[in-house]
Protein backbone atom coordinates (compact mmCIF):
# COMPACT_ATOMS: atom_id res chain seq x y z
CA UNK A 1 -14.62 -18.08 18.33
CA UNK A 2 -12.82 -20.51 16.19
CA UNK A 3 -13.69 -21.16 12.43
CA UNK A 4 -16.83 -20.52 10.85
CA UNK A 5 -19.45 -19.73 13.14
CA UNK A 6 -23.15 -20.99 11.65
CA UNK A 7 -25.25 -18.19 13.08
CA UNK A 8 -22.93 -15.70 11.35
CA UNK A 9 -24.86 -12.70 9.43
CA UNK A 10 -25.87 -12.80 6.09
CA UNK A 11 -28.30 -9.97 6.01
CA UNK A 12 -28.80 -7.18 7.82
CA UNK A 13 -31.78 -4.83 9.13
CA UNK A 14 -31.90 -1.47 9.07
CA UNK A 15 -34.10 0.01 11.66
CA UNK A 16 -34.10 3.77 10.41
CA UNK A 17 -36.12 5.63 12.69
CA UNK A 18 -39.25 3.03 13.13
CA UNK A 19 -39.35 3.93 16.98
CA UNK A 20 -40.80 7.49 15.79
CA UNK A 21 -43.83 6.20 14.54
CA UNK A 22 -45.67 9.16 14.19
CA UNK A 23 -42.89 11.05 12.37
CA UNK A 24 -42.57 8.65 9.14
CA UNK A 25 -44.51 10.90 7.05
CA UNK A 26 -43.20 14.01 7.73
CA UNK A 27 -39.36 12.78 8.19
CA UNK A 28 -40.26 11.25 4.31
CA UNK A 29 -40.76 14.38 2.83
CA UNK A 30 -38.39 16.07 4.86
CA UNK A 31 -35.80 13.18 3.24
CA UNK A 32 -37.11 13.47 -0.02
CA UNK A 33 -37.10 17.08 -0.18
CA UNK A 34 -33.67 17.78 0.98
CA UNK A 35 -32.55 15.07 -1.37
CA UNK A 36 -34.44 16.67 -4.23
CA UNK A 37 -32.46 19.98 -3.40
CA UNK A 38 -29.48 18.26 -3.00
CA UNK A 39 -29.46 17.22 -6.40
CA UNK A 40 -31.24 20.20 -8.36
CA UNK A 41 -28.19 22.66 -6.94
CA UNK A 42 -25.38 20.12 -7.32
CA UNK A 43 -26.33 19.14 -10.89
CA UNK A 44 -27.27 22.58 -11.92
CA UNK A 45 -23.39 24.02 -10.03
CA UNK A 46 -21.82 21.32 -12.19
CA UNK A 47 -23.84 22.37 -15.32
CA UNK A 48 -23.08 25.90 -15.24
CA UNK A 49 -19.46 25.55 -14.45
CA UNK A 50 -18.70 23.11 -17.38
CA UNK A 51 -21.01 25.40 -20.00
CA UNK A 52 -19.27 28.79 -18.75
CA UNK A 53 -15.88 29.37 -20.01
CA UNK A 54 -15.36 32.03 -17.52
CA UNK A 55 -15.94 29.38 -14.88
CA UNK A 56 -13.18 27.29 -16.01
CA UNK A 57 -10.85 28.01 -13.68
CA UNK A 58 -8.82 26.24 -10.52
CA UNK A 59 -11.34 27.31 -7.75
CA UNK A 60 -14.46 25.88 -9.48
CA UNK A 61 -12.92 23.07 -10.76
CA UNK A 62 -12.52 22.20 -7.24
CA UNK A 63 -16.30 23.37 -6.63
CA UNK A 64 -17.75 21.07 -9.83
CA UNK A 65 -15.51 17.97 -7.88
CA UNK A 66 -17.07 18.92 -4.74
CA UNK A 67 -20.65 18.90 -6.26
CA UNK A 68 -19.92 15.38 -7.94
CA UNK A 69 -18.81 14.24 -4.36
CA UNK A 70 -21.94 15.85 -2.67
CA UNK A 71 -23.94 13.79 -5.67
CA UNK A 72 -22.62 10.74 -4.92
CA UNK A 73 -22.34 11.11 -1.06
CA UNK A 74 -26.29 11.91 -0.92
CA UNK A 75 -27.06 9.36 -3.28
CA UNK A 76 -25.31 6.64 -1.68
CA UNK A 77 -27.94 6.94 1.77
CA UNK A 78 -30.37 8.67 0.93
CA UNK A 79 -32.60 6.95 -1.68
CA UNK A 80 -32.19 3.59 1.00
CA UNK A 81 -33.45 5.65 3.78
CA UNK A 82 -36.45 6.45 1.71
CA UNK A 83 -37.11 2.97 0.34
CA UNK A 84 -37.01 1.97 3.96
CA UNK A 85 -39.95 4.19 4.80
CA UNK A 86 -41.99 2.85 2.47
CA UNK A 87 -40.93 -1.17 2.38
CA UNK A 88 -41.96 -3.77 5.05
CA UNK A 89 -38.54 -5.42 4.42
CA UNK A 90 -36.17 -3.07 5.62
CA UNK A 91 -33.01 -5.52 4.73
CA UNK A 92 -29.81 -5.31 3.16
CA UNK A 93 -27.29 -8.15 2.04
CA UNK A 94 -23.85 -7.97 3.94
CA UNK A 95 -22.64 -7.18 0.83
CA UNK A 96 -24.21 -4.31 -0.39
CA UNK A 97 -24.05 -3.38 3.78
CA UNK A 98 -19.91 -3.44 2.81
CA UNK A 99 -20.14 -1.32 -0.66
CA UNK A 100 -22.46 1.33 1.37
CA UNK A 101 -19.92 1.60 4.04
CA UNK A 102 -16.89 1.48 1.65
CA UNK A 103 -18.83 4.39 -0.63
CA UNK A 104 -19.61 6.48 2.42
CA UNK A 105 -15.48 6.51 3.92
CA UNK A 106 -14.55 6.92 -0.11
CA UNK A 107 -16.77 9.87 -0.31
CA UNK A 108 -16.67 11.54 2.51
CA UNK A 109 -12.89 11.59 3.30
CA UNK A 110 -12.69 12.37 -0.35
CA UNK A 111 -14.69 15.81 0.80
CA UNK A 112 -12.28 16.52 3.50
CA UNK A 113 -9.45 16.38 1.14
CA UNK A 114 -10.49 18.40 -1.58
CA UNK A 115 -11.69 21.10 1.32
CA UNK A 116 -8.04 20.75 1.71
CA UNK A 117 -6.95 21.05 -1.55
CA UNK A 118 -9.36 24.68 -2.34
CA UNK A 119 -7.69 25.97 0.78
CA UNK A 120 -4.73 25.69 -0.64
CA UNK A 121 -6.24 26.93 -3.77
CA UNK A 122 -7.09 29.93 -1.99
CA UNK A 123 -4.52 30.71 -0.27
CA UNK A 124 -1.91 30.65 -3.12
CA UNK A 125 -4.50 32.78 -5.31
CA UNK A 126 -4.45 35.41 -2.08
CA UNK A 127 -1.03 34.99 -0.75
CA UNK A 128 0.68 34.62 -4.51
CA UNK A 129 -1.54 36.09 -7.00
CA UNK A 130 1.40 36.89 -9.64
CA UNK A 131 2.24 33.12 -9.27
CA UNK A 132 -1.36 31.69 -9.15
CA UNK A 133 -1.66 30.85 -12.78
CA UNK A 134 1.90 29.93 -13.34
CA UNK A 135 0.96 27.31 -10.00
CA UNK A 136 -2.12 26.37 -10.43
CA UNK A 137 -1.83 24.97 -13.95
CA UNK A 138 -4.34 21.98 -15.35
CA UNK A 139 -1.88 19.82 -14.77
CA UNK A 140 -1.18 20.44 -10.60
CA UNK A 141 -4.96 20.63 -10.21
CA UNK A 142 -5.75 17.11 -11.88
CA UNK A 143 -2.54 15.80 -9.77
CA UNK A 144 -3.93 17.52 -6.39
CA UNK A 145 -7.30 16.03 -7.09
CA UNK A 146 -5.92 12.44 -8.00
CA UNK A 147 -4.08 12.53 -4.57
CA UNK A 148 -7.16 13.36 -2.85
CA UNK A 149 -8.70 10.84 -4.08
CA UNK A 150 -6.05 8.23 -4.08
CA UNK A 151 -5.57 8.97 -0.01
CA UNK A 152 -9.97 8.73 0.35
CA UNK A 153 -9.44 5.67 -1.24
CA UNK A 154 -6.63 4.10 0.69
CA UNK A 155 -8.70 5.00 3.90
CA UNK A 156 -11.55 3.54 2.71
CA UNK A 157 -10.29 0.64 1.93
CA UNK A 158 -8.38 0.54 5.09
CA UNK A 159 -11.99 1.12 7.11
CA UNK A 160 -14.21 -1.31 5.00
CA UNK A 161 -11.33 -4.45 5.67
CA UNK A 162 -11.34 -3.61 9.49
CA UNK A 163 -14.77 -3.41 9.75
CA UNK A 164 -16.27 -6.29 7.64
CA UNK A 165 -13.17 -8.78 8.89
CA UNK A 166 -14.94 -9.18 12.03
CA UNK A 167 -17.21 -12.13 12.62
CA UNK A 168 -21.37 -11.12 12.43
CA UNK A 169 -23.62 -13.40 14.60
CA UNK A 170 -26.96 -13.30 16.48
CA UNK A 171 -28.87 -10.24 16.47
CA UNK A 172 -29.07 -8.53 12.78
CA UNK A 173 -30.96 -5.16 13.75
CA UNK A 174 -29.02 -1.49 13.16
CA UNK A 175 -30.50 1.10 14.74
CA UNK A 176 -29.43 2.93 11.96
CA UNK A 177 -30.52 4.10 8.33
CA UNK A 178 -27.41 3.42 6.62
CA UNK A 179 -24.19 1.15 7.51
CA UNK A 180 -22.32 2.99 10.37
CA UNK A 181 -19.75 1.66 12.25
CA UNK A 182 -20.73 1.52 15.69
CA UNK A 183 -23.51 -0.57 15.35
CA UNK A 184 -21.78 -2.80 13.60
CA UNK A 185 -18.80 -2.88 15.67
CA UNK A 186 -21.97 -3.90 18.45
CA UNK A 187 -23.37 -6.64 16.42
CA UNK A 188 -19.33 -8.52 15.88
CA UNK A 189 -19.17 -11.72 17.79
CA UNK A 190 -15.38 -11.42 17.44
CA UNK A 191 -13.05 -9.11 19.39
CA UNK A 192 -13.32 -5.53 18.50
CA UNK A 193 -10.61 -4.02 20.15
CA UNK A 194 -8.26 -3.60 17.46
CA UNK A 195 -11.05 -2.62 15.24
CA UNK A 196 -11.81 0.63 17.37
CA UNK A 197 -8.07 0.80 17.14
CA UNK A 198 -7.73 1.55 14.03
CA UNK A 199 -11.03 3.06 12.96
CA UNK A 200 -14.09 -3.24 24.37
CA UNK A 201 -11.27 -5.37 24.90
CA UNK A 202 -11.46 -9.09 24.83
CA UNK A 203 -9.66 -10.21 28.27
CA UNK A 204 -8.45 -13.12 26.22
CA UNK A 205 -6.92 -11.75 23.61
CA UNK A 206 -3.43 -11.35 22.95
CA UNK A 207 -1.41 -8.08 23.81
CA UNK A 208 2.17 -9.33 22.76
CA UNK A 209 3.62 -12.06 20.55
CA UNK A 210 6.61 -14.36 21.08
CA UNK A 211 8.82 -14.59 17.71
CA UNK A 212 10.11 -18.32 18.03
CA UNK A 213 12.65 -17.53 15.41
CA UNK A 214 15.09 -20.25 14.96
CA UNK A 215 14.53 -21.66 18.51
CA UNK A 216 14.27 -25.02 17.03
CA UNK A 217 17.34 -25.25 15.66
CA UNK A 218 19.29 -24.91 19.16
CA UNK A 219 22.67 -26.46 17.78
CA UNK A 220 22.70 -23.87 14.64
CA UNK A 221 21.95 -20.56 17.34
CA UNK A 222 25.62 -19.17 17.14
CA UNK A 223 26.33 -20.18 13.44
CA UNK A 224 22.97 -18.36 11.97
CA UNK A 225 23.74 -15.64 14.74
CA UNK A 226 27.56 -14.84 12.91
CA UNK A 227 25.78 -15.14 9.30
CA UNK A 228 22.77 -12.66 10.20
CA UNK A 229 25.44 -10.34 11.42
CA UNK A 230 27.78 -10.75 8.76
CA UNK A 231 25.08 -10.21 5.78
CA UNK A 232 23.71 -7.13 7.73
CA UNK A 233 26.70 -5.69 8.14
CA UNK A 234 27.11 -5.89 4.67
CA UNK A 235 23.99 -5.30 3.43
CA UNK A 236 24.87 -1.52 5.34
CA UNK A 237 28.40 -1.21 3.80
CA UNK A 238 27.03 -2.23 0.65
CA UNK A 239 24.00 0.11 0.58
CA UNK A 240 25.29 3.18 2.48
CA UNK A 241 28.90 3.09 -0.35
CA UNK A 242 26.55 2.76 -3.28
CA UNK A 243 24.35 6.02 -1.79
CA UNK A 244 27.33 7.74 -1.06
CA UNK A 245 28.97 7.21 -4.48
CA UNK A 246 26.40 7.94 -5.84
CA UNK A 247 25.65 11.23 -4.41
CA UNK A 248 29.40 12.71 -4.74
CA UNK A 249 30.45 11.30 -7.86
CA UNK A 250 28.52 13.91 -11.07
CA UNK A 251 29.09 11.11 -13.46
CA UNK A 252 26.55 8.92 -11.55
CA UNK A 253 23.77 11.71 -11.71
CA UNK A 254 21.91 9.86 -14.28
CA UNK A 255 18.15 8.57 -14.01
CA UNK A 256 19.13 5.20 -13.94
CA UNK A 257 21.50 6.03 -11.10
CA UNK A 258 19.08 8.02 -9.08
CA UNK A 259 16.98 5.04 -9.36
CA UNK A 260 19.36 2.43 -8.14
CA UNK A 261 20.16 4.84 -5.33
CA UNK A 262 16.65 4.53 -3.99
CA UNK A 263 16.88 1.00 -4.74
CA UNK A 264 19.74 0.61 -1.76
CA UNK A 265 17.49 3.09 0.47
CA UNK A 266 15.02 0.96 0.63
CA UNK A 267 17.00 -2.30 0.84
CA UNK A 268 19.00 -0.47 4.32
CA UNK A 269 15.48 0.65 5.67
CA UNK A 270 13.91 -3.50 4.70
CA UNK A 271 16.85 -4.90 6.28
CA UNK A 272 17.19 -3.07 9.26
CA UNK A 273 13.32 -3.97 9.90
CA UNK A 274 14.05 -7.11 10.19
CA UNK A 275 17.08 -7.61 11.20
CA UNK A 276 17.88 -6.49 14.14
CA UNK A 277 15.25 -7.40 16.26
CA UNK A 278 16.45 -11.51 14.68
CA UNK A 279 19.74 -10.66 15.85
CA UNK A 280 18.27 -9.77 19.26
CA UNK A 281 16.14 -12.97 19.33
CA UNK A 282 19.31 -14.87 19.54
CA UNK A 283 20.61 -13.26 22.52
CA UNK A 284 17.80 -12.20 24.85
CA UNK A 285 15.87 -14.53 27.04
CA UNK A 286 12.24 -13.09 26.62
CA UNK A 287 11.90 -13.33 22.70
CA UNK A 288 8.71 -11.03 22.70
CA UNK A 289 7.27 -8.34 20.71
CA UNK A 290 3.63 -6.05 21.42
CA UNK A 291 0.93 -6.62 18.61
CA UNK A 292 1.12 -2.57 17.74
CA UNK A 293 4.91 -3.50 17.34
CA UNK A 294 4.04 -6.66 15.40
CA UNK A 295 1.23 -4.38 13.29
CA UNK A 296 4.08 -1.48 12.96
CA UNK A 297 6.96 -4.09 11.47
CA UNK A 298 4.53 -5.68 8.90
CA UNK A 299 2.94 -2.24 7.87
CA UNK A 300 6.86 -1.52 7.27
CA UNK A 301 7.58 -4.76 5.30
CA UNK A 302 5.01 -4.32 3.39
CA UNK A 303 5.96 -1.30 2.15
CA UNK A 304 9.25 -1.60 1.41
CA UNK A 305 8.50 -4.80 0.00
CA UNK A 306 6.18 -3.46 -2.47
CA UNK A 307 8.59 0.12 -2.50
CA UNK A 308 11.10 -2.54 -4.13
CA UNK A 309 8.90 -4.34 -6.64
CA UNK A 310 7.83 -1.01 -8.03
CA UNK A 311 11.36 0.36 -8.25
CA UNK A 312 12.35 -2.77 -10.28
CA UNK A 313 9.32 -1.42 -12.54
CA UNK A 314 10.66 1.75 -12.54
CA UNK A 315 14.04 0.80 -13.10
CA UNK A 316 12.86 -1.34 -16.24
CA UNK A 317 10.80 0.92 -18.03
CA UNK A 318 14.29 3.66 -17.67
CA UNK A 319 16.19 0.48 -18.88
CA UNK A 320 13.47 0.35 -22.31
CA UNK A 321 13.93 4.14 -22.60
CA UNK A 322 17.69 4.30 -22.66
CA UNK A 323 18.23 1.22 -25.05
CA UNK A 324 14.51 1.42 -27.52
CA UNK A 325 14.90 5.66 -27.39
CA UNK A 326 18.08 7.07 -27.18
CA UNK A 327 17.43 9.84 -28.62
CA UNK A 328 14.63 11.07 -26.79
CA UNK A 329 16.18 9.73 -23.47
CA UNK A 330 17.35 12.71 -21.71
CA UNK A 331 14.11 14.75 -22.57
CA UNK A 332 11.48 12.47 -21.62
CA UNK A 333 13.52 10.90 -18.29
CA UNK A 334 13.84 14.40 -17.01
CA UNK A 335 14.00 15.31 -13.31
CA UNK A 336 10.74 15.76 -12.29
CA UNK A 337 9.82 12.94 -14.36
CA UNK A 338 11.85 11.23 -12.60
CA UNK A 339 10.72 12.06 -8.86
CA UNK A 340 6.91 11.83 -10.33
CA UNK A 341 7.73 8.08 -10.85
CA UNK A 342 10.06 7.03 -7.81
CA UNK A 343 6.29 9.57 -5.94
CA UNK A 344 4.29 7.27 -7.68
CA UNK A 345 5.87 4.06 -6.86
CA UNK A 346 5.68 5.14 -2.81
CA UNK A 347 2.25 5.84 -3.02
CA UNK A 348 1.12 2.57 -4.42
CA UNK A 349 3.49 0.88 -1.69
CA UNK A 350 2.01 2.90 0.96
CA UNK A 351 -1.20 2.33 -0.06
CA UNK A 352 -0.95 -1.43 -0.62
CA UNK A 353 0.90 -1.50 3.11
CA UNK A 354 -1.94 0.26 4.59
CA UNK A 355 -4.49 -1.95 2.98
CA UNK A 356 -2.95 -5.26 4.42
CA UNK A 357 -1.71 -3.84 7.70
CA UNK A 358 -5.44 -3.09 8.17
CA UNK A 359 -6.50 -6.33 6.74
CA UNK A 360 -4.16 -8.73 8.99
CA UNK A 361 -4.86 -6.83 12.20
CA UNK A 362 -8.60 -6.49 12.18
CA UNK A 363 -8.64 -9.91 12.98
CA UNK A 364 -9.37 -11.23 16.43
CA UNK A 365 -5.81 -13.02 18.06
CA UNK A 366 -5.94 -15.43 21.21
CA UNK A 367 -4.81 -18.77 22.50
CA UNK A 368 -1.33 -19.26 21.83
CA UNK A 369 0.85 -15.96 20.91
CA UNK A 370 3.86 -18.09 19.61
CA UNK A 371 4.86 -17.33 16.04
CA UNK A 372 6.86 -19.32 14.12
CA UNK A 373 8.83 -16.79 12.46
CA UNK A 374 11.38 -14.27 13.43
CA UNK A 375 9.42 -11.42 12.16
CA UNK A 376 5.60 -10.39 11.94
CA UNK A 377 4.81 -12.65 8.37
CA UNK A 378 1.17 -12.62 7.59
CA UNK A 379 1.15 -16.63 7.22
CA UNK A 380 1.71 -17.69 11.06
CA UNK A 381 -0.32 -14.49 11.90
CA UNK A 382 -3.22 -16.30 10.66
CA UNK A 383 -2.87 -19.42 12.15
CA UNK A 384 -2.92 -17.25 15.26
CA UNK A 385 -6.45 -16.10 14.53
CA UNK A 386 -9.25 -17.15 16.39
CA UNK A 387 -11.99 -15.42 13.82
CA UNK A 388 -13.01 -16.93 10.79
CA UNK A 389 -9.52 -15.95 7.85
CA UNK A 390 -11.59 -16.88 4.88
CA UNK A 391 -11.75 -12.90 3.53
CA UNK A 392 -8.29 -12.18 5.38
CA UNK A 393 -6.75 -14.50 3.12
CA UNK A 394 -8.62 -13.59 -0.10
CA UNK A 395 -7.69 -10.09 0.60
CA UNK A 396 -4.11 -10.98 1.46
CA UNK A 397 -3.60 -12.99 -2.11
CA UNK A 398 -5.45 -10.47 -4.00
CA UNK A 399 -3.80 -7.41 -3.42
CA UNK A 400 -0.06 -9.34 -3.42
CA UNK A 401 -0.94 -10.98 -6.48
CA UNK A 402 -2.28 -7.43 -8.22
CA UNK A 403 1.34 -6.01 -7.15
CA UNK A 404 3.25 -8.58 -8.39
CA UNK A 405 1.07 -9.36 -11.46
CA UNK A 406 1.06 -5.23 -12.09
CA UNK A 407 4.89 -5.49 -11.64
CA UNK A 408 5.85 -8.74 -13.36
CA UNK A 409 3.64 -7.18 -16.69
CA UNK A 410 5.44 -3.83 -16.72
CA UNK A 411 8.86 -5.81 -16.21
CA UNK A 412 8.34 -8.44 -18.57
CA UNK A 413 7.19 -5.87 -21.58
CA UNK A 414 9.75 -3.66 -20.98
CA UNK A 415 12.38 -6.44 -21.69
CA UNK A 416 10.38 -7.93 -24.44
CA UNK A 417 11.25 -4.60 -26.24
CA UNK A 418 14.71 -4.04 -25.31
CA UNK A 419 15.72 -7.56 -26.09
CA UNK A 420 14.18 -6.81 -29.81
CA UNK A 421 16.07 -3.32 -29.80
CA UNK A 422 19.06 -5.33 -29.05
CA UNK A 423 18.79 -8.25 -31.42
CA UNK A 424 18.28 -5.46 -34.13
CA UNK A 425 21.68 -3.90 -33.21
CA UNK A 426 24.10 -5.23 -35.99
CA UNK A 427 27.42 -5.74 -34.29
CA UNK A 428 28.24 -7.89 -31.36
CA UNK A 429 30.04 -4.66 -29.49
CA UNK A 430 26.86 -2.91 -29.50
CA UNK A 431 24.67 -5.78 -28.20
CA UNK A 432 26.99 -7.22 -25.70
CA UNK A 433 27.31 -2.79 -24.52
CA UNK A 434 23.45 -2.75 -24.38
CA UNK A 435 23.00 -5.88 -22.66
CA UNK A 436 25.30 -5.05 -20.19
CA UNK A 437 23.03 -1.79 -19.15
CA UNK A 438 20.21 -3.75 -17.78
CA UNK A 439 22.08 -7.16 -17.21
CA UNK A 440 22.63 -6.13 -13.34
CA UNK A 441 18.78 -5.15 -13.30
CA UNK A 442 17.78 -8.32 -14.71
CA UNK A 443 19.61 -10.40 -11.96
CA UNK A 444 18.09 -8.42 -9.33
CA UNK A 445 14.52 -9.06 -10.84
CA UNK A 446 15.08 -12.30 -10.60
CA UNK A 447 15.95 -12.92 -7.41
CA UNK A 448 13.51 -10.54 -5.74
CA UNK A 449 10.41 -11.65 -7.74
CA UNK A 450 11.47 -15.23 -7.68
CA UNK A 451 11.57 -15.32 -3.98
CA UNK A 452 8.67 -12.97 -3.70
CA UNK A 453 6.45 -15.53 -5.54
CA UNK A 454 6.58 -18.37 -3.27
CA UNK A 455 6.26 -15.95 -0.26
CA UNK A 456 2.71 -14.50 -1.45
CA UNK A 457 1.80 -14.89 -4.71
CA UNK A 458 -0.20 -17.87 -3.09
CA UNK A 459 -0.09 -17.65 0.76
CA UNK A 460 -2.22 -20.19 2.58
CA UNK A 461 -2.49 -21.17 6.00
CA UNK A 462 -1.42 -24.33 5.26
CA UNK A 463 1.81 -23.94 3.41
CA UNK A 464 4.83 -25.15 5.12
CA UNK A 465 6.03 -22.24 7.39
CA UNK A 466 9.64 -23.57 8.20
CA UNK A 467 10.04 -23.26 4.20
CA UNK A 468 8.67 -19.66 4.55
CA UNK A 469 11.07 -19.19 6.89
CA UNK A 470 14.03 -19.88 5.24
CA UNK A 471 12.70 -18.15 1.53
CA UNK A 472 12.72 -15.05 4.07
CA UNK A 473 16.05 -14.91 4.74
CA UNK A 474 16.68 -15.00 1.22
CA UNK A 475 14.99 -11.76 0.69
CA UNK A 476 14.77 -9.82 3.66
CA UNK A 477 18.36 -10.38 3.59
CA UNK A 478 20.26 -11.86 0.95
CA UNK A 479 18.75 -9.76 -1.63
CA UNK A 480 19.23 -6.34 0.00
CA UNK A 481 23.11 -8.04 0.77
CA UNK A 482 23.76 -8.53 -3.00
CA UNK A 483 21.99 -5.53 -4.50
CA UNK A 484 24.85 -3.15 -4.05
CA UNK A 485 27.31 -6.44 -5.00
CA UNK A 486 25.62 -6.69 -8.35
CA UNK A 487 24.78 -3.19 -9.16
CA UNK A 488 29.13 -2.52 -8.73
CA UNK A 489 31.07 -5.64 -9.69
CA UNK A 490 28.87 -6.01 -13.00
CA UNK A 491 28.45 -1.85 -13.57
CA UNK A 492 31.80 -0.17 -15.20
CA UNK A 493 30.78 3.24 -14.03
CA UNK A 494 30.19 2.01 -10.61
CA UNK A 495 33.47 0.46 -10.77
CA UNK A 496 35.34 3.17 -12.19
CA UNK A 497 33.63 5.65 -9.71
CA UNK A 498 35.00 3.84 -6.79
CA UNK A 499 38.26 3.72 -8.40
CA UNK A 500 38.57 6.97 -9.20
CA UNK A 501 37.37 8.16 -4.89
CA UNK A 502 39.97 5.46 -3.83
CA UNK A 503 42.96 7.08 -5.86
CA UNK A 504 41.79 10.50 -4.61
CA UNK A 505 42.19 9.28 -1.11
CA UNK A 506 45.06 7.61 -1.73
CA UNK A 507 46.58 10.16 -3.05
CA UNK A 508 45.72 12.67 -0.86
């Protein structure tokens, strides 16, 4: 189906049970009961348990969250289903049809994981009862529950994009009373195969892609061949000796060090996903690449992408620390402070990833399977689409704008502050000293969000994708080639590091 197909769905109708006839009344107060119960016990567990001290403990924490779940879970179907036996106009707006279905997959994954989380409860309580209240403090319950639901929500928002991506057209009927996915996987005029994928194969949709890469360009192959190679070569020397250093040398085992070492981490593991496979492109015949590859190198992208721009946050609010409170430095950037934030920053990336991964390839791909790209981008992805982009590419610029608005923010006060610390600092020894701790940082920031910015703070369909092209080389490989450049030729302990392992092999 290409474009915007003017049968497409609007509203929906929700059937319920109105082939049992005869069973309305009774299956209405069966409903209404049960939902009656369901909130007289919930609301009366979650009463008791916040009005009894003696209840205030790890195990019915986890019981009052489950309640509040079991609250919301009922209420999100139930009072519908009712309505529905009652009204003649059993319909509901695509919309609300999307919030249902994005409340249901928050809330009930959300259940699974906290029956996860009081097994674990459980079994340290049993298996390690001298520990238990050492372990189980406030503070690891509240962080256990915020992963639960920060993983419910990541799937449901995974779900909810695959599912309402999909193209809705002729019959509007759900044999259903609520907004499950199987019928409306049957009511999609657009192909559904990847959706049941993720969550009946179109025999015209596309299976593999064919990365064009640089084919245009025939008389540049060998040149951009020799400067791929030389800038990933680099980019590994570069990384892997910053790592290393880092690791043997106990003058670098500083925050701000442990930080930059991720940094190069994640700039070998976002190079060599790209990469590669280019370098590959150059030399093989049969420039080709599956869609669950495709899917898998833009899921990793995307996180490392996002794994970077967080860092960079990271790594500036360490920067504000060190220069705006010296004092209190070393006891507020502590250890596990510090692998709380670099845990944090991963599972915003991961969750952003997943979101447009899901987003991207819950659309329906056929006709041509050329890309003009030499790695999965989302831009020539949709061009590929044959279902209607409009909420791929509202989703796509929403979330990349929130992570590099949320980024840009936390960057940009952070510096506002230490450029007033600095300015404060009466001689020029001590400003050009603290300027020089975050100059290397700053550079960095400026060439990853600068480049990041054209790439996808605005994406559309119909931006110029041999410019796209070329901005990616810039930072799928430039930027993870100077990185390690910057952080040593403009870093004296860096420098002195080195020098110091270079006499000791010398020497030796």
């Amino acid at each position: 189906m290409e474009g915007k197909n003017q049968t497409s769905i609007t509203e929906l109708i929700l059937l319920g049970f109105a082939d049992l006839s005869k069973l309305q009344t009774l299956l209405f107060v069966a409903f209404l009961a049960m939902y009656v119960l369901t909130l007289l016990g919930n609301i009366g567990i979650v009463t008791l348990i916040r009005i009894d001290p003696q209840l205030h403990t790890p195990m019915y924490l986890f019981i009052s969250n489950l309640s509040f779940v079991d609250i919301c879970y009922s209420s999100t179907v139930t009072p519908r289903a009712l309505a529905n036996f009652i009204v003649e106009k059993k319909t509901m707006s695509l919309i609300g049809c999307a919030i249902q279905f994005f409340s249901l997959g928050l809330l009930a994954s959300a259940e699974s994981f906290l029956l996860s989380v009081m097994a674990y409860d459980r079994y340290t309580a049993i298996c390690n009862p001298l520990l238990y209240t050492s372990v189980m403090t406030q503070k690891v319950c509240i962080q256990l529950l915020g992963t639960a639901y920060i993983f419910s929500l990541t799937y449901s928002l995974v779900e909810t994009g695959n599912i309402f991506s999909m193209s809705f057209c002729g019959s509007n009927e759900i044999n259903h009373f609520y907004c499950d996915p199987l019928p409306l996987l049957k009511l999609s005029c657009s192909d559904t195969f990847l959706n049941e994928i993720i969550m009946r194969k179109n025999q015209t949709s596309i299976t593999e892609l064919i990365l064009l890469g640089f084919a245009d360009l025939s008389k540049l192959q060998t040149l951009l061949f020799v400067a791929f190679l030389a800038m990933y070569v680099l980019t590994l020397l570069g990384n892997i000796g910053i790592v290393t250093l880092i690791r043997i040398d106990p003058q670098l085992h500083t925050p701000m060090y442990f930080f930059i070492s991720n940094l190069s981490f994640v700039d070998i593991c976002y190079s060599s996903t790209v990469t590669p496979r280019a370098l590959a492109n150059f030399i093989v015949e049969k420039k080709s690449m599956s869609l669950i590859g495709c899917a898998i190198q833009f899921f990793s992208i995307g996180l490392l992408a996002s794994a970077e721009s967080f860092l960079l946050s990271v790594m500036a609010y360490d920067r504000y620390m060190a220069i705006c409170n010296p004092l209190l430095y070393t006891s507020v950037m502590t250890q596990k402070v510090c692998i709380q934030l670099l845990g944090t920053a991963y599972i915003f990336s991961l969750t952003y990833s997943l979101v447009e991964t899901g987003n991207i390839f819950s659309m329906s791909f056929c006709g041509s399977n050329e890309i003009n790209h030499f790695y999965c981008d989302p831009l020539p992805l949709l061009k590929l689409s044959c279902s209607d982009t409009f909420l791929n590419e509202i989703i796509l610029q929403t979330f990349a704008s929130i992570v590099i608005t949320l980024n840009t923010v936390a960057i940009f006060l952070s510096y506002f502050y230490i450029i007033s610390a600095i300015l404060k600092i009466r001689s020029a020894t001590g400003r050009q000293k603290a300027f020089s701790t975050c100059a290397s940082h700053f550079i960095t920031v400026v060439l990853f969000f600068g480049t990041l910015v054209f790439m996808y703070a605005f994406p559309s369909s119909h931006s110029s994708l041999n410019k796209n092209r070329f901005i990616s080389i810039v930072y799928t490989m430039v930027i993870p080639m100077v990185n390690p450049m910057i952080y040593s030729l403009r870093n004296n302990d860096v420098k002195q590091a080195l020098k110091k392992l270079v006499d000791k092999k010398w020497n030796s």
